[in-house]
PDB file of N, CA and C in Angstrom:
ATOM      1  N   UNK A   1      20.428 -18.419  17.266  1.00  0.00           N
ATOM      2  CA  UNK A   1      19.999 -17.713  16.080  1.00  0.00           C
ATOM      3  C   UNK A   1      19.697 -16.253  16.437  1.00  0.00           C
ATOM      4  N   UNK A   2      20.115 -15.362  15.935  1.00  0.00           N
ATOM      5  CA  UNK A   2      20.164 -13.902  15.975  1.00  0.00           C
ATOM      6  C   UNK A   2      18.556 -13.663  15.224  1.00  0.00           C
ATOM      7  N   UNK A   3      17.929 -12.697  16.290  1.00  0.00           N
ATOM      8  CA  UNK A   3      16.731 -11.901  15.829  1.00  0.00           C
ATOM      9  C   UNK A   3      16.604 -10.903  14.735  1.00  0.00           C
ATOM     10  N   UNK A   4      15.985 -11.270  14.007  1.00  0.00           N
ATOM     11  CA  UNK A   4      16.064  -9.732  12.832  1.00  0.00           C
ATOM     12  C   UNK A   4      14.904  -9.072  13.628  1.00  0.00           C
ATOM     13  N   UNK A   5      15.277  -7.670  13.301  1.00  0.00           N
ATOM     14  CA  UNK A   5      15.047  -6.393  14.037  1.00  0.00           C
ATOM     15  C   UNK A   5      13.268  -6.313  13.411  1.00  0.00           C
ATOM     16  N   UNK A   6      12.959  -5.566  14.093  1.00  0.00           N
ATOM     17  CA  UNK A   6      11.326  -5.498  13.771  1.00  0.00           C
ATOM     18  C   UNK A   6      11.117  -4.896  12.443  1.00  0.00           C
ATOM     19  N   UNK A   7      11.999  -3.641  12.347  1.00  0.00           N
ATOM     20  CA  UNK A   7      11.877  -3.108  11.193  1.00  0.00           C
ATOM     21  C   UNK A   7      12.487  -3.325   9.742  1.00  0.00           C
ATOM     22  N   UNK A   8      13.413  -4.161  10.138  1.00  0.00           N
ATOM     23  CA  UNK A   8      13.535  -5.213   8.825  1.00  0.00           C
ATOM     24  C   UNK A   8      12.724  -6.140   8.513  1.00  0.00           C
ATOM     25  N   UNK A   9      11.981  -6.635   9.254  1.00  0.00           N
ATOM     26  CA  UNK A   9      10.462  -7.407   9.466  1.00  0.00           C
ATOM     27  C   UNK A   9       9.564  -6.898   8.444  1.00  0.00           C
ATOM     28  N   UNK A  10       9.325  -5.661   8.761  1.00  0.00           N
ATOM     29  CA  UNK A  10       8.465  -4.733   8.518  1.00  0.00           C
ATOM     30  C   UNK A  10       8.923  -4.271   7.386  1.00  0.00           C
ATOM     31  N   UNK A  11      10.001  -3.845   6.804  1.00  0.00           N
ATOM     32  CA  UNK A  11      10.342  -3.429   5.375  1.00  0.00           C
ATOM     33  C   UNK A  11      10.172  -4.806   4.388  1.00  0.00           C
ATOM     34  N   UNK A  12      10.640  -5.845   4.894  1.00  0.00           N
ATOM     35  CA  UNK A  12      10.435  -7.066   3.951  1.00  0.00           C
ATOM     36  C   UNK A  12       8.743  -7.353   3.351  1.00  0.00           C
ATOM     37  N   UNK A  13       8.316  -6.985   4.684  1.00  0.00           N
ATOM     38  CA  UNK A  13       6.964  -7.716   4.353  1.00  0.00           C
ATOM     39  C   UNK A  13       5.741  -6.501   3.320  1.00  0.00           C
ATOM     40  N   UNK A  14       6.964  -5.302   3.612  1.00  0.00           N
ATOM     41  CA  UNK A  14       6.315  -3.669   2.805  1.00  0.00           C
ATOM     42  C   UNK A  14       6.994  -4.579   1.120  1.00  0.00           C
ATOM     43  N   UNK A  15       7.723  -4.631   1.380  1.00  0.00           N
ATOM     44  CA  UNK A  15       8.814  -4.990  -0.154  1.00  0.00           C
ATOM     45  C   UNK A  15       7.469  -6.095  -0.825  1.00  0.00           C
ATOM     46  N   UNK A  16       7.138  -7.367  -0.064  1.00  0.00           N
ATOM     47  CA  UNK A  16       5.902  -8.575  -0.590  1.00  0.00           C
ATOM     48  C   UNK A  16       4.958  -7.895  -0.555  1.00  0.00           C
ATOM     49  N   UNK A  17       4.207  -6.923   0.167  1.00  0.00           N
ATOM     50  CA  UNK A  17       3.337  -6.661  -0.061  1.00  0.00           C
ATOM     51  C   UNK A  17       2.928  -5.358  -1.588  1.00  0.00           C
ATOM     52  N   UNK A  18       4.312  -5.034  -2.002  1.00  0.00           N
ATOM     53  CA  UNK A  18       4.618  -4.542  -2.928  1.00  0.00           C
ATOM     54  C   UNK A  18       4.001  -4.933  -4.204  1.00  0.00           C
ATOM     55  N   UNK A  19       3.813  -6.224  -3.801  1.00  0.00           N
ATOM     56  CA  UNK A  19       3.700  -7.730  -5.136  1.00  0.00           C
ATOM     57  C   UNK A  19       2.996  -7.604  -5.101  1.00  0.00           C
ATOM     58  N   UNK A  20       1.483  -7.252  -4.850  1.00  0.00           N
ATOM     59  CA  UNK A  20       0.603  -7.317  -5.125  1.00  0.00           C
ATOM     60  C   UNK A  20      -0.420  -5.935  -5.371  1.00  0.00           C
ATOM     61  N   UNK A  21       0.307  -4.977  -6.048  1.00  0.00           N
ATOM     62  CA  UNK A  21      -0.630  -3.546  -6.311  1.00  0.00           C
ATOM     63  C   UNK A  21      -0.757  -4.079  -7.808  1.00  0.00           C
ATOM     64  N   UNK A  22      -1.865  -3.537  -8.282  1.00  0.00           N
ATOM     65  CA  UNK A  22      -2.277  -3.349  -9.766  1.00  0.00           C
ATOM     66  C   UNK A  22      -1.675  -2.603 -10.243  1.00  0.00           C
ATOM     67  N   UNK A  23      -0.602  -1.598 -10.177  1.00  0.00           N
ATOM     68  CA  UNK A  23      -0.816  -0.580 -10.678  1.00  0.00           C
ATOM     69  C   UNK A  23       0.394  -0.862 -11.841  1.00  0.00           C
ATOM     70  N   UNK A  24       0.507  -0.334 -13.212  1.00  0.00           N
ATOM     71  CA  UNK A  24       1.263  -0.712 -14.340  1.00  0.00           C
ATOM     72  C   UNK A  24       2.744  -0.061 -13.892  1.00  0.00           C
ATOM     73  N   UNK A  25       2.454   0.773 -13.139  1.00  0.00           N
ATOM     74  CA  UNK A  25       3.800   1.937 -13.561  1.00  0.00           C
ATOM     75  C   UNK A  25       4.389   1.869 -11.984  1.00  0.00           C
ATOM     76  N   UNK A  26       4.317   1.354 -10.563  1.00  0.00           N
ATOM     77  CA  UNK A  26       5.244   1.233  -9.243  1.00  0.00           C
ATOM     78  C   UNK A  26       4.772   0.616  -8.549  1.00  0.00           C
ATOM     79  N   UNK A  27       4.943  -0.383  -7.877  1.00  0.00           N
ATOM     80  CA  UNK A  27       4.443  -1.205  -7.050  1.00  0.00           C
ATOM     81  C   UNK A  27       5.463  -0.956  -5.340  1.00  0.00           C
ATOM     82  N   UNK A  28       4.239  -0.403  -4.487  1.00  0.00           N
ATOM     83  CA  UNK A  28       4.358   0.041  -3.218  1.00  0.00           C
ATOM     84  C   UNK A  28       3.745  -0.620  -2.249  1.00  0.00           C
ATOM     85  N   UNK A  29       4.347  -0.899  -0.805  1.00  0.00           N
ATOM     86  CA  UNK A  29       3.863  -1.685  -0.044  1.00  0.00           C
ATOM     87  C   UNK A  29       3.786  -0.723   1.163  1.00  0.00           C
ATOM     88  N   UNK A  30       3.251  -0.940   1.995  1.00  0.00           N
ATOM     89  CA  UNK A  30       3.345  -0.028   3.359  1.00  0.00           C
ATOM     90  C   UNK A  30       2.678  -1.084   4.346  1.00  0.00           C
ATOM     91  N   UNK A  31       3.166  -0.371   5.671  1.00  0.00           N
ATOM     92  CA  UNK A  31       3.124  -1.473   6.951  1.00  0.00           C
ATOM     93  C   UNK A  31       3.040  -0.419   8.414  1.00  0.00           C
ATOM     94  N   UNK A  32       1.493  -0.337   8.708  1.00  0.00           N
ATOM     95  CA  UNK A  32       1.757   0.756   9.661  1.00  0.00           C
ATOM     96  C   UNK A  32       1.866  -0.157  11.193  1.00  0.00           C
ATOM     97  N   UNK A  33       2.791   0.674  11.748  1.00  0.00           N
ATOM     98  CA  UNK A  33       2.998   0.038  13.165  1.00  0.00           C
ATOM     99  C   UNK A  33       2.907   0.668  14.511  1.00  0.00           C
ATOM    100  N   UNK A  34       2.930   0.481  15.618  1.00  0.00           N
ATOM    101  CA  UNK A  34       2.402   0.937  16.558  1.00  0.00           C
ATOM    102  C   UNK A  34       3.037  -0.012  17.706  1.00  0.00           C
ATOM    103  N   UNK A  35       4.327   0.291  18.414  1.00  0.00           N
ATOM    104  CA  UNK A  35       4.912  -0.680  19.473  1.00  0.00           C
ATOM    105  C   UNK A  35       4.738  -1.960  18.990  1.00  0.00           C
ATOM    106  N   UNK A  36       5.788  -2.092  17.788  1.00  0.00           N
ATOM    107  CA  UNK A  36       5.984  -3.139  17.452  1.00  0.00           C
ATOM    108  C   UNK A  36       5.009  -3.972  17.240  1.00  0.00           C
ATOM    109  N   UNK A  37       3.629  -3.568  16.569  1.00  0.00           N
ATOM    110  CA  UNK A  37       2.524  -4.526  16.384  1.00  0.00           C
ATOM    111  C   UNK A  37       1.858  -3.861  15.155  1.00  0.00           C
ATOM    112  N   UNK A  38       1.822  -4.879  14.071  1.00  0.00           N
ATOM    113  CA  UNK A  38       1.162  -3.924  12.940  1.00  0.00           C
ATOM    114  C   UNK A  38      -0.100  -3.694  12.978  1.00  0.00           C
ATOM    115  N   UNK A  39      -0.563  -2.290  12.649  1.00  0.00           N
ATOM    116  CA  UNK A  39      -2.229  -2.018  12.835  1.00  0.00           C
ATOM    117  C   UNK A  39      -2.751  -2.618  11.732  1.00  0.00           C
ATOM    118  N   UNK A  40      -1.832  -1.917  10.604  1.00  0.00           N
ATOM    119  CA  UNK A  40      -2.380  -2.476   9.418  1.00  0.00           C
ATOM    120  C   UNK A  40      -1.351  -2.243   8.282  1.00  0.00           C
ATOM    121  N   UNK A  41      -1.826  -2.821   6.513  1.00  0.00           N
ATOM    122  CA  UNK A  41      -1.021  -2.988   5.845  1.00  0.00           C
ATOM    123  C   UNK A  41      -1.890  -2.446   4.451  1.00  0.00           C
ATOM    124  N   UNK A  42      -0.809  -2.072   3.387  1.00  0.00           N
ATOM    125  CA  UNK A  42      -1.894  -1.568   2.311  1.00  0.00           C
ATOM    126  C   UNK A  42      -0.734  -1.764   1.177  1.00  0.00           C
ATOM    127  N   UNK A  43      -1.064  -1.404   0.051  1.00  0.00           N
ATOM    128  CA  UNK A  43       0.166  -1.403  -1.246  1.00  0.00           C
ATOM    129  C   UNK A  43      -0.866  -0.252  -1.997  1.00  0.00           C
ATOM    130  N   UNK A  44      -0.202   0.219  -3.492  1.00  0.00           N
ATOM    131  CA  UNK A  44      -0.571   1.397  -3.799  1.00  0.00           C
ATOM    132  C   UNK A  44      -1.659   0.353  -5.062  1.00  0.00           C
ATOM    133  N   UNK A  45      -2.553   1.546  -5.786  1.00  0.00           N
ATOM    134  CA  UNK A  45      -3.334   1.029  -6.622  1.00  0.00           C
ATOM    135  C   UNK A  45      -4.647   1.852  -6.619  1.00  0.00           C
ATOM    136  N   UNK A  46      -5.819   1.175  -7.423  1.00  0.00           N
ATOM    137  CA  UNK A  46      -6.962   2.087  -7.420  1.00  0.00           C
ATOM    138  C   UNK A  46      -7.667   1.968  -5.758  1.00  0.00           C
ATOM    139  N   UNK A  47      -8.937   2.388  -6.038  1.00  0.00           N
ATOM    140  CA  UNK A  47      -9.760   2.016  -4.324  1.00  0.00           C
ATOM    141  C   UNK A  47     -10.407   0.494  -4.867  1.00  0.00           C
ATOM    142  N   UNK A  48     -10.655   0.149  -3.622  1.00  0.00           N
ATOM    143  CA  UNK A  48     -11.794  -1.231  -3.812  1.00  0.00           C
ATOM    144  C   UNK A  48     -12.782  -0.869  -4.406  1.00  0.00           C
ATOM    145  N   UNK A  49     -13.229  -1.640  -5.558  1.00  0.00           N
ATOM    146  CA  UNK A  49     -14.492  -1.803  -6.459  1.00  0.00           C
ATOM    147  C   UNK A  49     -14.183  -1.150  -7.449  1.00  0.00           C
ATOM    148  N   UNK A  50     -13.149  -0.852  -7.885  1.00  0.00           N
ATOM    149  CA  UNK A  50     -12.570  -0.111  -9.094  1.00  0.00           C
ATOM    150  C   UNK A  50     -11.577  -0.693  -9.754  1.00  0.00           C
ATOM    151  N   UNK A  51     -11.452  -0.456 -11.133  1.00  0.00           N
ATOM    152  CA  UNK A  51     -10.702  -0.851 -11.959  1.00  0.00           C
ATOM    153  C   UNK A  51      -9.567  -1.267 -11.567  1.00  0.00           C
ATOM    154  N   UNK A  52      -8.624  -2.535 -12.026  1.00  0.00           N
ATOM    155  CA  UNK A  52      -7.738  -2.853 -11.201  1.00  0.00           C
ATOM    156  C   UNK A  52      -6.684  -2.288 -13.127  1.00  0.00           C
ATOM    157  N   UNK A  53      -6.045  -1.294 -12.918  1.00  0.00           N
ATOM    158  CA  UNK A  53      -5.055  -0.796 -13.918  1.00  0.00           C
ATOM    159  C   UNK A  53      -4.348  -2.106 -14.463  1.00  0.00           C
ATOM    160  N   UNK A  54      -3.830  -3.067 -14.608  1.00  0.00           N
ATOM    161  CA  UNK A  54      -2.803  -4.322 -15.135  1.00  0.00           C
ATOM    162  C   UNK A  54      -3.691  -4.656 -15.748  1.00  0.00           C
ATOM    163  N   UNK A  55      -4.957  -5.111 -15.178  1.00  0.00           N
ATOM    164  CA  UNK A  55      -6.378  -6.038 -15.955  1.00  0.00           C
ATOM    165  C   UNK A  55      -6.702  -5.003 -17.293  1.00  0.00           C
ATOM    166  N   UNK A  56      -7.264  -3.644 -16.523  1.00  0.00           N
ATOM    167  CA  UNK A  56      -7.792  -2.864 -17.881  1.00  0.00           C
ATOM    168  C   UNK A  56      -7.325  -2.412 -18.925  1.00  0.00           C
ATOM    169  N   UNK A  57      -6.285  -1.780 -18.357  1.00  0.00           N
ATOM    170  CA  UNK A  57      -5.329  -1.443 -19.626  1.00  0.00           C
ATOM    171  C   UNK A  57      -3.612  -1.707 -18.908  1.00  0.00           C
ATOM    172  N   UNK A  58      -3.560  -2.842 -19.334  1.00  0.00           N
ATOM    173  CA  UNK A  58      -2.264  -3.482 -19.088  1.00  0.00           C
ATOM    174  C   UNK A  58      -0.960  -3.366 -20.237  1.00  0.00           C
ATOM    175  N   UNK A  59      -1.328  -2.294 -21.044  1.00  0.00           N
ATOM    176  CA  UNK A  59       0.068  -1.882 -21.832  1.00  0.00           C
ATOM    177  C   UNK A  59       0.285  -0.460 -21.433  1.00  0.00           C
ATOM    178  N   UNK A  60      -0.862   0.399 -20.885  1.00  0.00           N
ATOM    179  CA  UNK A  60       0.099   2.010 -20.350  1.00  0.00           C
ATOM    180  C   UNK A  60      -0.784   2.119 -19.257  1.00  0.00           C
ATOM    181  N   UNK A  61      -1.394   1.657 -18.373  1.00  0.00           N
ATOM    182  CA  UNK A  61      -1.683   1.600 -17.396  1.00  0.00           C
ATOM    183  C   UNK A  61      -3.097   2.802 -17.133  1.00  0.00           C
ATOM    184  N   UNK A  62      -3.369   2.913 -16.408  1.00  0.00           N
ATOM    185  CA  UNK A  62      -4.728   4.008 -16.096  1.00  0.00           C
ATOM    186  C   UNK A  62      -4.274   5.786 -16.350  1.00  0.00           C
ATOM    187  N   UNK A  63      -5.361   6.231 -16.783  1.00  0.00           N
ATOM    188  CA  UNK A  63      -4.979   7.275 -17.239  1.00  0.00           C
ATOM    189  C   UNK A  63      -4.590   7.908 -16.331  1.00  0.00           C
ATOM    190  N   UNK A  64      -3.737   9.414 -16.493  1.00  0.00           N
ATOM    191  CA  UNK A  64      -2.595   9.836 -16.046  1.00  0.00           C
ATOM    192  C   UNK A  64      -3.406  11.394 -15.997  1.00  0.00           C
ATOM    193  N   UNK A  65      -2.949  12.317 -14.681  1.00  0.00           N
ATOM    194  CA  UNK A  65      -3.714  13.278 -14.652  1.00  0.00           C
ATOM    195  C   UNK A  65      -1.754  14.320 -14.842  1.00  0.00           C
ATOM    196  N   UNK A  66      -1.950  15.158 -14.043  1.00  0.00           N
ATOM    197  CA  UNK A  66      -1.295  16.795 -14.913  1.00  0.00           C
ATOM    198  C   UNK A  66      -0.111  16.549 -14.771  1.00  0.00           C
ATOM    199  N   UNK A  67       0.332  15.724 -13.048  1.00  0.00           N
ATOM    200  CA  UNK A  67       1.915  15.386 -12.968  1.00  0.00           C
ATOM    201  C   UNK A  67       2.031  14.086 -13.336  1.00  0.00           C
ATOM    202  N   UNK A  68       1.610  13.498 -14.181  1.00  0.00           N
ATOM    203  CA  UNK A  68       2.187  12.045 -14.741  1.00  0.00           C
ATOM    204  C   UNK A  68       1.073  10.852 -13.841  1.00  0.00           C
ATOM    205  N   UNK A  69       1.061  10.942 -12.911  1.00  0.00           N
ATOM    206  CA  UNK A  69       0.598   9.931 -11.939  1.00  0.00           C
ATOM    207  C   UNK A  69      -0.905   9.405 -11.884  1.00  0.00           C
ATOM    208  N   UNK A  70      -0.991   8.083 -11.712  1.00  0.00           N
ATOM    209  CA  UNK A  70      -2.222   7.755 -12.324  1.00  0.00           C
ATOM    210  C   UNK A  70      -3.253   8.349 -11.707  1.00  0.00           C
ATOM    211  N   UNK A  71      -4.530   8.589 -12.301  1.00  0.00           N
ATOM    212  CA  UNK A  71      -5.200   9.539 -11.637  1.00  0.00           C
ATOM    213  C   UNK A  71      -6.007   9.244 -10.514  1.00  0.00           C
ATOM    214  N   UNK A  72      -6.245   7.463 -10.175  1.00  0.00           N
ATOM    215  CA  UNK A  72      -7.307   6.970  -9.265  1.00  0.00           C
ATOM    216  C   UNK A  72      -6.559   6.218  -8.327  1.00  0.00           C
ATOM    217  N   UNK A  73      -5.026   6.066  -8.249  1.00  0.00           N
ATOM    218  CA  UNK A  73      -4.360   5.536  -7.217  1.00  0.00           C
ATOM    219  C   UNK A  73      -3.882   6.193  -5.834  1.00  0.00           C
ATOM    220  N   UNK A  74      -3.999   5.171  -5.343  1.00  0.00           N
ATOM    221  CA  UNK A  74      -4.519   5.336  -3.587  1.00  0.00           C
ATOM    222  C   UNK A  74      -2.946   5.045  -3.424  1.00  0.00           C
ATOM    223  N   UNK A  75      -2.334   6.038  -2.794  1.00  0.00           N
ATOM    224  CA  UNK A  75      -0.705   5.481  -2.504  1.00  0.00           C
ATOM    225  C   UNK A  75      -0.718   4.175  -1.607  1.00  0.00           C
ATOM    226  N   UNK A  76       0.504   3.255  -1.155  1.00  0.00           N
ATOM    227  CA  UNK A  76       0.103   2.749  -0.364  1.00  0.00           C
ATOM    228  C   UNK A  76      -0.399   2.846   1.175  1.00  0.00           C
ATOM    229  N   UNK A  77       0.216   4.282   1.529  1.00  0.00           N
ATOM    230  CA  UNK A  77       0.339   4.480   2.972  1.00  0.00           C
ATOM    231  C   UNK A  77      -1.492   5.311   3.348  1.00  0.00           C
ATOM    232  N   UNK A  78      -1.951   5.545   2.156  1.00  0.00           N
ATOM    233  CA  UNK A  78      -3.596   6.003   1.948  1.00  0.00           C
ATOM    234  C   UNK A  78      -4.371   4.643   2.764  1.00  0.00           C
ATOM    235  N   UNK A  79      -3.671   3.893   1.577  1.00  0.00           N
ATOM    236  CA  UNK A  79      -4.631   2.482   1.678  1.00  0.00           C
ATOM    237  C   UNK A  79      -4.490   1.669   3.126  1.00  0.00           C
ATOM    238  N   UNK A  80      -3.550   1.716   3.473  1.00  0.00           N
ATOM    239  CA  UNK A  80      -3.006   1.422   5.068  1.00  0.00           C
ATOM    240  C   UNK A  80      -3.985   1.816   5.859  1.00  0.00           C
ATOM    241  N   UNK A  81      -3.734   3.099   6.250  1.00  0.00           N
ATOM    242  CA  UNK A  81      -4.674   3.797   7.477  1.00  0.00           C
ATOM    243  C   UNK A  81      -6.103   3.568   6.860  1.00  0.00           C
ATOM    244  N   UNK A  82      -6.057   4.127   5.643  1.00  0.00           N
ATOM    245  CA  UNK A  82      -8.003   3.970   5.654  1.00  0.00           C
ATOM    246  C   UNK A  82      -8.358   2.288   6.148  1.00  0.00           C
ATOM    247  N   UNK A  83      -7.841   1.288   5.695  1.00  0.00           N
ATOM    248  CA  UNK A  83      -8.466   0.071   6.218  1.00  0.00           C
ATOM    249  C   UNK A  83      -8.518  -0.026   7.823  1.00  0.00           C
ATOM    250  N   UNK A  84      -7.400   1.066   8.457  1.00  0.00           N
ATOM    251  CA  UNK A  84      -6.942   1.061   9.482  1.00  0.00           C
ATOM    252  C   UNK A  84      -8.243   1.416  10.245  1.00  0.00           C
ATOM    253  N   UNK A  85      -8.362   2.749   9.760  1.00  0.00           N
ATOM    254  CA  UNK A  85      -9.961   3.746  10.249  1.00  0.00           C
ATOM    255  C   UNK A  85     -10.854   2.585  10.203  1.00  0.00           C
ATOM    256  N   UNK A  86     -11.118   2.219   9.353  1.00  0.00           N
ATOM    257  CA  UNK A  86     -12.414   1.551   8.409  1.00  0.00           C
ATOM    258  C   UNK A  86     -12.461   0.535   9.719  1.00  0.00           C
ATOM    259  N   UNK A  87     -11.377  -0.468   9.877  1.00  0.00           N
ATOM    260  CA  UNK A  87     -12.148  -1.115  11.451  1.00  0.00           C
ATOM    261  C   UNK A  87     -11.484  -0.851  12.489  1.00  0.00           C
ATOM    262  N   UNK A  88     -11.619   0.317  12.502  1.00  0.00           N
ATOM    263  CA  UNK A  88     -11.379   1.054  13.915  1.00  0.00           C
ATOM    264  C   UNK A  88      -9.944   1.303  14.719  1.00  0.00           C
ATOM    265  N   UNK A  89      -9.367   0.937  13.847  1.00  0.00           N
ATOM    266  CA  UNK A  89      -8.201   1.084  15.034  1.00  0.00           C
ATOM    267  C   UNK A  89      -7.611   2.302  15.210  1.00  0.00           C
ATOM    268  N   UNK A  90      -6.515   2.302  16.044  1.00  0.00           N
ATOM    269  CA  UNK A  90      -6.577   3.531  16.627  1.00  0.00           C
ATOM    270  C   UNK A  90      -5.261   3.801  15.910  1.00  0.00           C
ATOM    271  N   UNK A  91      -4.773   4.668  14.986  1.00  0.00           N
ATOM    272  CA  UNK A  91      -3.885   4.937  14.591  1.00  0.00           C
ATOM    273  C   UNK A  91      -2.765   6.041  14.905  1.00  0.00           C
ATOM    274  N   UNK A  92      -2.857   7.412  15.845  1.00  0.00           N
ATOM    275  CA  UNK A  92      -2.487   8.136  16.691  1.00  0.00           C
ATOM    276  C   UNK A  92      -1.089   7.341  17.084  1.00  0.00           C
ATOM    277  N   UNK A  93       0.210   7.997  16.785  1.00  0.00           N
ATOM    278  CA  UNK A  93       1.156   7.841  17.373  1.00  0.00           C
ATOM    279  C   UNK A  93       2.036   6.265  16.540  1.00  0.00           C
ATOM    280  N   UNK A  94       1.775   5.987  15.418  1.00  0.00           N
ATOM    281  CA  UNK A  94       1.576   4.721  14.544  1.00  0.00           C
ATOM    282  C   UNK A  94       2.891   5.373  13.287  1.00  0.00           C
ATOM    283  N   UNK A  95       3.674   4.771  13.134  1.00  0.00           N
ATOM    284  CA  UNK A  95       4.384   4.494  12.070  1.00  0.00           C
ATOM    285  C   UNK A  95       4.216   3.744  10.972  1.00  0.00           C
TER     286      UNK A  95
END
């Protein structure tokens, strides 16, 4: 059986982790890595303890600031590293 490559690994599991952002209007996944070992993982949406956009207003999504884009969403690659920081890891040199 032939190995799939790390980074098809890693885009698939960005693609599922996609599935699960709140956000009404793009659903984004991200997967930060570091010699082939993920530090950490995030998808786009508000911050923790905040409105989850689908729940609140699930027909136009959270309000929208000057360029269109919702105004309290954390891209996914935000949400990645900060959990990353948050327990410590070392992110320097990390894809």
């Amino acid at each position: 059986m032939q190995k799939q490559a790390f980074n098809d690994i890693y885009m698939n599991l960005a693609s599922d982790l996609a599935t699960r952002s709140h956000c009404v209007r793009a659903h984004v996944g991200a997967v930060l890595t570091k010699d082939t070992r993920i530090i950490s993982i995030g998808y786009n949406g508000p911050p923790a303890g905040t409105h989850n956009c689908d729940e609140e207003w699930p027909e136009q999504g959270c309000a929208r600031d000057s360029k269109g884009s919702c105004s309290l969403a954390l891209h996914a690659e935000e949400n990645a590293i900060l959990y990353a920081v948050k327990n410590g890891s070392k992110i320097e040199g990390s894809t």
